[in-house]
C-alpha atoms as a PDB file:
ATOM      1  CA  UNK A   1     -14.011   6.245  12.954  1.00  0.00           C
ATOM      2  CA  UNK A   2     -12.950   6.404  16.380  1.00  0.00           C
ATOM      3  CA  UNK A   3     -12.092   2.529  16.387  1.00  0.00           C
ATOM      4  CA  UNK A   4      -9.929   2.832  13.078  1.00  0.00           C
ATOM      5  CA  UNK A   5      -7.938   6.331  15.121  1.00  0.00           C
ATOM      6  CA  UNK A   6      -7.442   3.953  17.918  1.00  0.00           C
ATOM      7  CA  UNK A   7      -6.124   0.881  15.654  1.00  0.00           C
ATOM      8  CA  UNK A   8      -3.747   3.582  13.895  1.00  0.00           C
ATOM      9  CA  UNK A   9      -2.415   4.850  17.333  1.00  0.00           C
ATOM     10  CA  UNK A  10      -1.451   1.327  18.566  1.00  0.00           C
ATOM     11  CA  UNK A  11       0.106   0.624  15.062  1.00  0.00           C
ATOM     12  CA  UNK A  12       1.197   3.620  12.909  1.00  0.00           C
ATOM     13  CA  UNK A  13       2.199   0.913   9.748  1.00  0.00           C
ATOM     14  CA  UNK A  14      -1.876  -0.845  10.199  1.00  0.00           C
ATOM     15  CA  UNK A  15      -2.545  -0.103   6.530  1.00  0.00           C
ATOM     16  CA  UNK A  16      -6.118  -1.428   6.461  1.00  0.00           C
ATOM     17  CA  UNK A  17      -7.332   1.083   9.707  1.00  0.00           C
ATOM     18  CA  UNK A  18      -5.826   3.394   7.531  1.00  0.00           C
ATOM     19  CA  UNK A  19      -7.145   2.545   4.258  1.00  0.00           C
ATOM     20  CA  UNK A  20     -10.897   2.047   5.805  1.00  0.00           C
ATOM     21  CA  UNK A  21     -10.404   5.481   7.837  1.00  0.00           C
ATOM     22  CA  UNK A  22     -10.247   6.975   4.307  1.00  0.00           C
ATOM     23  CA  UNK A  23     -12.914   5.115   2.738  1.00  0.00           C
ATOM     24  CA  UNK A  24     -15.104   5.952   5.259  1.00  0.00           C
ATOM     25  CA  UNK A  25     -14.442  10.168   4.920  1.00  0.00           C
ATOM     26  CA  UNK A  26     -14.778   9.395   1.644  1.00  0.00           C
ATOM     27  CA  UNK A  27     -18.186   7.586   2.003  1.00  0.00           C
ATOM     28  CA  UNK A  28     -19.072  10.289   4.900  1.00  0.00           C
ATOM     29  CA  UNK A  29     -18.009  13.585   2.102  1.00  0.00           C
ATOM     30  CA  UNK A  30     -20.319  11.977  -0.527  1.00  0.00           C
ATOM     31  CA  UNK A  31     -23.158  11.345   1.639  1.00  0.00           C
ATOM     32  CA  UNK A  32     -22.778  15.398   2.483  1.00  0.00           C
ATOM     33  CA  UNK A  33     -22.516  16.518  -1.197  1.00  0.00           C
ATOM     34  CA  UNK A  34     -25.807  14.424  -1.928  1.00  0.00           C
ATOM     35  CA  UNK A  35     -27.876  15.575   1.093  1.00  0.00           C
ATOM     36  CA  UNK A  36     -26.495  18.455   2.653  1.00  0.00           C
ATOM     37  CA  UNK A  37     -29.069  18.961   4.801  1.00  0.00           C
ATOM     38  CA  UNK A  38     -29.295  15.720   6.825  1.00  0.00           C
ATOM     39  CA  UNK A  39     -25.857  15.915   8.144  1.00  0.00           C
ATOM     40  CA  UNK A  40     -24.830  16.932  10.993  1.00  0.00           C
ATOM     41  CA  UNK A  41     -21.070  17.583  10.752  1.00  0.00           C
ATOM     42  CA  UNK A  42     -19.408  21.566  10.674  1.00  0.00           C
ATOM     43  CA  UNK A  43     -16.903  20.218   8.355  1.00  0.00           C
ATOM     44  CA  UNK A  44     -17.500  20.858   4.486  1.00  0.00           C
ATOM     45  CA  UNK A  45     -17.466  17.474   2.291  1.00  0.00           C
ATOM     46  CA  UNK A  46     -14.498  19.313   0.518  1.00  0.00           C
ATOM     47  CA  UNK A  47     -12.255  19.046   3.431  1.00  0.00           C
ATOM     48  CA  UNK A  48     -13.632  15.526   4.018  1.00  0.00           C
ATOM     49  CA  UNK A  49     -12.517  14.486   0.949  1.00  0.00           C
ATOM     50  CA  UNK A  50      -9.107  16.072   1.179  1.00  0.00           C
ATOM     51  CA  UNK A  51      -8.917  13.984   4.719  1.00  0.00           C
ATOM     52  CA  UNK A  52      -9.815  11.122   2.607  1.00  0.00           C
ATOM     53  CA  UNK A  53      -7.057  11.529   0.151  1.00  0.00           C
ATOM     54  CA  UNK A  54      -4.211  11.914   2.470  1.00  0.00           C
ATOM     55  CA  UNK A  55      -5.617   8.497   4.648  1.00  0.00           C
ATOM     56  CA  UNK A  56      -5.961   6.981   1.184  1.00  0.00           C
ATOM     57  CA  UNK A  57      -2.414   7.506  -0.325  1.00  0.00           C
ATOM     58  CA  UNK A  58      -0.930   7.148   2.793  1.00  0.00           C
ATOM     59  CA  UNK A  59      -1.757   2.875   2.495  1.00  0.00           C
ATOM     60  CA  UNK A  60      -1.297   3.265  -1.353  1.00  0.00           C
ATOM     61  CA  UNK A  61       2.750   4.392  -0.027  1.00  0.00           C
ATOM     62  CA  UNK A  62       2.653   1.649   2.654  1.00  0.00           C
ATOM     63  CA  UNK A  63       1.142  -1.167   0.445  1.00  0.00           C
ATOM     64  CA  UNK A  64       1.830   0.033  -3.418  1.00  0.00           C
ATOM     65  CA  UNK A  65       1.052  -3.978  -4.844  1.00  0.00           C
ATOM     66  CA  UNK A  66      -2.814  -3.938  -3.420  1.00  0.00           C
ATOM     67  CA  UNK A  67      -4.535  -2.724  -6.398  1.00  0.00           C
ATOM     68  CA  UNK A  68      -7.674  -1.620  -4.146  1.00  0.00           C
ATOM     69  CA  UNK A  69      -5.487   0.954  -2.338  1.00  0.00           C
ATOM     70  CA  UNK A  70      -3.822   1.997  -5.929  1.00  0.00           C
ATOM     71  CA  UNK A  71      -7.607   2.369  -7.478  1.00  0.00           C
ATOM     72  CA  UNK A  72      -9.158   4.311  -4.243  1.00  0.00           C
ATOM     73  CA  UNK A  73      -5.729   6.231  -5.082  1.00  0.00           C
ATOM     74  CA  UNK A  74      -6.468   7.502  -8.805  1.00  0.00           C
ATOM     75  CA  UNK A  75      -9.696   8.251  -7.849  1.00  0.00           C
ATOM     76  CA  UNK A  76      -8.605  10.721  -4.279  1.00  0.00           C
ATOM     77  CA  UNK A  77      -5.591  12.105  -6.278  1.00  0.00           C
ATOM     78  CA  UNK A  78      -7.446  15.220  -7.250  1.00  0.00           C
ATOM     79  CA  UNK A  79      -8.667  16.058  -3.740  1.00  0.00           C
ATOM     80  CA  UNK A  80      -5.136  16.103  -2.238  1.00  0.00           C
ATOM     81  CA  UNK A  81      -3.858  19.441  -0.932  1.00  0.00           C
ATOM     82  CA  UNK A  82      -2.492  20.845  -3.391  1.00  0.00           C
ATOM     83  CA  UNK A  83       0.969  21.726  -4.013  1.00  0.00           C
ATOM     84  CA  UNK A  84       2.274  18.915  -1.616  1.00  0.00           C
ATOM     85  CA  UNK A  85       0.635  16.522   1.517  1.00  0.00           C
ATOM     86  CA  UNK A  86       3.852  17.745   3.056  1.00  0.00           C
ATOM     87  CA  UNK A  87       6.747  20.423   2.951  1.00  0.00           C
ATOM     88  CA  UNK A  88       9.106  21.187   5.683  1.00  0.00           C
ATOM     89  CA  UNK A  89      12.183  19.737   6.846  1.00  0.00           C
ATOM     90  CA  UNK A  90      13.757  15.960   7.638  1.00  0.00           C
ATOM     91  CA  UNK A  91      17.202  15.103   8.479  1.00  0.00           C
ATOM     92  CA  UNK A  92      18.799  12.772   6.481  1.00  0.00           C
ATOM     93  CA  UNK A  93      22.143  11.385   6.882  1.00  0.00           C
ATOM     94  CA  UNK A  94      25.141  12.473   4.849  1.00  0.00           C
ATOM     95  CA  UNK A  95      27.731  10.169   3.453  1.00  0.00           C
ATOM     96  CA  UNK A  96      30.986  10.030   5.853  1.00  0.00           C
ATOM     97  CA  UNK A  97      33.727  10.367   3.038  1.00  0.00           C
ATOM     98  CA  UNK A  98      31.766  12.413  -0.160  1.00  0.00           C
ATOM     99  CA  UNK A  99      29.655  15.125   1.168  1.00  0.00           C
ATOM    100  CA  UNK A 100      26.636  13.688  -0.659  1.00  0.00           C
ATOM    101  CA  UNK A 101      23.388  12.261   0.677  1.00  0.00           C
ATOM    102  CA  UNK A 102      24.041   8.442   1.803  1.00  0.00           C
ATOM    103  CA  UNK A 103      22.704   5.284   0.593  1.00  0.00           C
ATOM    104  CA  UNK A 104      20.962   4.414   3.828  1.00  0.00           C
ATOM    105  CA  UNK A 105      22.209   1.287   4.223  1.00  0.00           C
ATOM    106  CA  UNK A 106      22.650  -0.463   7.889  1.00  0.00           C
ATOM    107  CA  UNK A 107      26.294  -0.040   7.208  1.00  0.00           C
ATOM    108  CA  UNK A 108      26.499   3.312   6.260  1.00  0.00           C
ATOM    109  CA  UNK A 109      24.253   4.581   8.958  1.00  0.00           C
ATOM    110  CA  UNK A 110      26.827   3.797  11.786  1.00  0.00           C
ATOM    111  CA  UNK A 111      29.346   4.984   9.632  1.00  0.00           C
ATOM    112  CA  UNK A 112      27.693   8.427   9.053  1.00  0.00           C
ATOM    113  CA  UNK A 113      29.846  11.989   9.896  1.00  0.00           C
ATOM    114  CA  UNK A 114      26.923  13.838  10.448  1.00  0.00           C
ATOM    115  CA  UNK A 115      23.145  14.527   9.725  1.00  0.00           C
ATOM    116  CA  UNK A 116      21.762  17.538   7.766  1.00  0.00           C
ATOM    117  CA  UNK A 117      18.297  18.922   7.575  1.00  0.00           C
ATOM    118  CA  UNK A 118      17.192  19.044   4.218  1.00  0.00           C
ATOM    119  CA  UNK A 119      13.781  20.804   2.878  1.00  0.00           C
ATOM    120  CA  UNK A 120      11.684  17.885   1.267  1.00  0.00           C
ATOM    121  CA  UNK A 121       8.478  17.425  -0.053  1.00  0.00           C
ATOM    122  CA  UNK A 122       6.037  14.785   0.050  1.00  0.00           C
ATOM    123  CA  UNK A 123       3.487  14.647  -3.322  1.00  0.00           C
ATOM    124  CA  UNK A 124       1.669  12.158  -5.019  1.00  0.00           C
ATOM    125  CA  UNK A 125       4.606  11.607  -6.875  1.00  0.00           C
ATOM    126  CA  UNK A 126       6.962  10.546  -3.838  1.00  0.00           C
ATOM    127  CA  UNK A 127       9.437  12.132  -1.408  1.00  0.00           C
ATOM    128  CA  UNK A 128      11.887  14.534  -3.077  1.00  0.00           C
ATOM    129  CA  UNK A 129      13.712  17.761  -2.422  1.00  0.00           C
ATOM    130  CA  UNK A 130      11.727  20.622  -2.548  1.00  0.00           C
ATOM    131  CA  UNK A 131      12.697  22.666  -6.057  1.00  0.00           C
ATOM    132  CA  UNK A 132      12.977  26.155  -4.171  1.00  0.00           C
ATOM    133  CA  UNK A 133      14.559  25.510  -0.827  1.00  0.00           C
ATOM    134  CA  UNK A 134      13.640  28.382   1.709  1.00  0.00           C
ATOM    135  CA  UNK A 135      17.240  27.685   3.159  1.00  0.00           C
ATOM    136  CA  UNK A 136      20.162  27.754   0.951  1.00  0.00           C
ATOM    137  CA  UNK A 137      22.496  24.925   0.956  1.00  0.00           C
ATOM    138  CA  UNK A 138      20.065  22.368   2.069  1.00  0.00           C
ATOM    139  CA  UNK A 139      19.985  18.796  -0.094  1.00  0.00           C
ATOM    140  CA  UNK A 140      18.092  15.886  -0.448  1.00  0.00           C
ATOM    141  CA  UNK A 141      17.288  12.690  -2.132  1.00  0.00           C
ATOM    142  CA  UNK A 142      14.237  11.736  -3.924  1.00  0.00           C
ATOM    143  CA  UNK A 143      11.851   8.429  -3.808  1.00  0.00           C
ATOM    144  CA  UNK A 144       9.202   7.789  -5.978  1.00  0.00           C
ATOM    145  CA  UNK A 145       5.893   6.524  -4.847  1.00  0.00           C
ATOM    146  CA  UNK A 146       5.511   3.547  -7.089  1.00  0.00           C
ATOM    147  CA  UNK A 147       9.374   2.741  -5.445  1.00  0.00           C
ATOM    148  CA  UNK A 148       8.103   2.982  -1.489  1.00  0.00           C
ATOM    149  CA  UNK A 149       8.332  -0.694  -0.335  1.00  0.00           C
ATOM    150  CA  UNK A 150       6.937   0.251   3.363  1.00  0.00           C
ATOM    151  CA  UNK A 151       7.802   3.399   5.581  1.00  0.00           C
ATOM    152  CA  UNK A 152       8.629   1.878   9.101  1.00  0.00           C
ATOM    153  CA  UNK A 153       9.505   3.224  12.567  1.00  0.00           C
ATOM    154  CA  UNK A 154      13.184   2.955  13.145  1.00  0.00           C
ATOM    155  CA  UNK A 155      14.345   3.509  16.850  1.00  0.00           C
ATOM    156  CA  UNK A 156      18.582   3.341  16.344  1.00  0.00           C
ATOM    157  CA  UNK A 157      20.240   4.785  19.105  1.00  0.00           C
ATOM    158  CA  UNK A 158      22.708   5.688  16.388  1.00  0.00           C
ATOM    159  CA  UNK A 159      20.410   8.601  15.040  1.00  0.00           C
ATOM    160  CA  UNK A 160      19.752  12.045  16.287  1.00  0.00           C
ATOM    161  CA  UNK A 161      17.404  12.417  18.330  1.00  0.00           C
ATOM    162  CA  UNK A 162      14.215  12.809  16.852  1.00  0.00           C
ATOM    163  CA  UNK A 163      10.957  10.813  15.642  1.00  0.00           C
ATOM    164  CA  UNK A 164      13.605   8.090  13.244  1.00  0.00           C
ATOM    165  CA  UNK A 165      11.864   6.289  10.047  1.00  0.00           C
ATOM    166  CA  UNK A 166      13.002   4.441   7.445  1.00  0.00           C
ATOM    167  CA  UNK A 167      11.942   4.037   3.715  1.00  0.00           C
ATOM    168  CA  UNK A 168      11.954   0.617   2.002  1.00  0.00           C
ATOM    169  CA  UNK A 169      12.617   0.689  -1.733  1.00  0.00           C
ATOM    170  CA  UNK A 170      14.149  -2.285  -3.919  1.00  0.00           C
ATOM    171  CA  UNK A 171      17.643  -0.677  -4.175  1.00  0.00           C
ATOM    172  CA  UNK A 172      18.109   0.603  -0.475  1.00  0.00           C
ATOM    173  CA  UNK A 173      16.766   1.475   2.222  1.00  0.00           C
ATOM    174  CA  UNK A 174      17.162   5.477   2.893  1.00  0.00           C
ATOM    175  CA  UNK A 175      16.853   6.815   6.872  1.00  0.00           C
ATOM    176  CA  UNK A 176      15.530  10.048   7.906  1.00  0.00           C
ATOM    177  CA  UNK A 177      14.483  11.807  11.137  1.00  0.00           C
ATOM    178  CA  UNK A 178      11.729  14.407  11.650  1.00  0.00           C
END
């Protein structure tokens, strides 16, 4: 485990550390549900599963054509945290001329007005804005799973400051900050 932490910490986009870090909670929660009492971990196979899940679908986002990652996927689904792996807030840039979320492409993001912090959520189904914003006024675009290319660091001096990232998809490419 600790080797596949340390292979994810030199390289955040290492799908397989990822991927076998999952498989290997998931291997670890099974074990626990079949002999409880041989193991000697504080942490109940439900959560290990859960940890599973998220590992899992995160290099089922980053890789979507392996069909391994999409099968370990549909088989995790049900132990993700429920309602979302993630809720909270990104900024995303906003189109110079319309008001309206950008298109993320290299041209538009040096051509961007400004940057707004929009409440989005992060599901099995993709990244979209959340349905019941806790802040009024906030917006946001949406990106389906099955449309996630790769999810890459992006470190553009042009962007706020900020932990930058950038989503791949077929029709564009769509830049956020946390």
């Amino acid at each position: 485990i600790q080797c596949f932490r340390t292979a994810i910490y030199l390289r955040s986009n290492f799908h397989r550390a990822i991927y076998n870090l999952g498989t290997v909670r998931y291997g670890h929660a099974e074990d626990m549900m079949r002999q409880p009492n041989l193991s000697s971990s504080k942490t109940p196979p439900q959560v290990l599963h859960s940890i599973a899940g998220v590992y899992i679908c995160m290099a089922a986002a980053m890789e979507p054509e392996r069909s391994v990652y999409k099968a370990s996927f549909d088989l995790t689904k049900a132990s993700l945290p429920l309602p979302a792996l993630f809720r909270g807030l990104l900024m995303l840039p906003m189109a110079a001329n319309s008001g309206s979320v950008g298109d993320g492409s290299i041209v538009s993001v040096h051509a961007l007005s400004e940057w707004k912090w929009s409440e989005m959520v992060l599901d099995c189904g993709g990244l979209h804005p959340c349905e019941e914003p806790q802040e009024e006024g906030l917006q946001g675009w949406s990106v389906g799973l099955e449309e996630i290319i790769s999810v890459e660091p992006c470190n553009d001096l042009s962007m706020p400051n900020g932990h930058g990232m950038y989503i791949s998809t077929p029709k564009k490419t769509h830049y956020l900050v946390t």
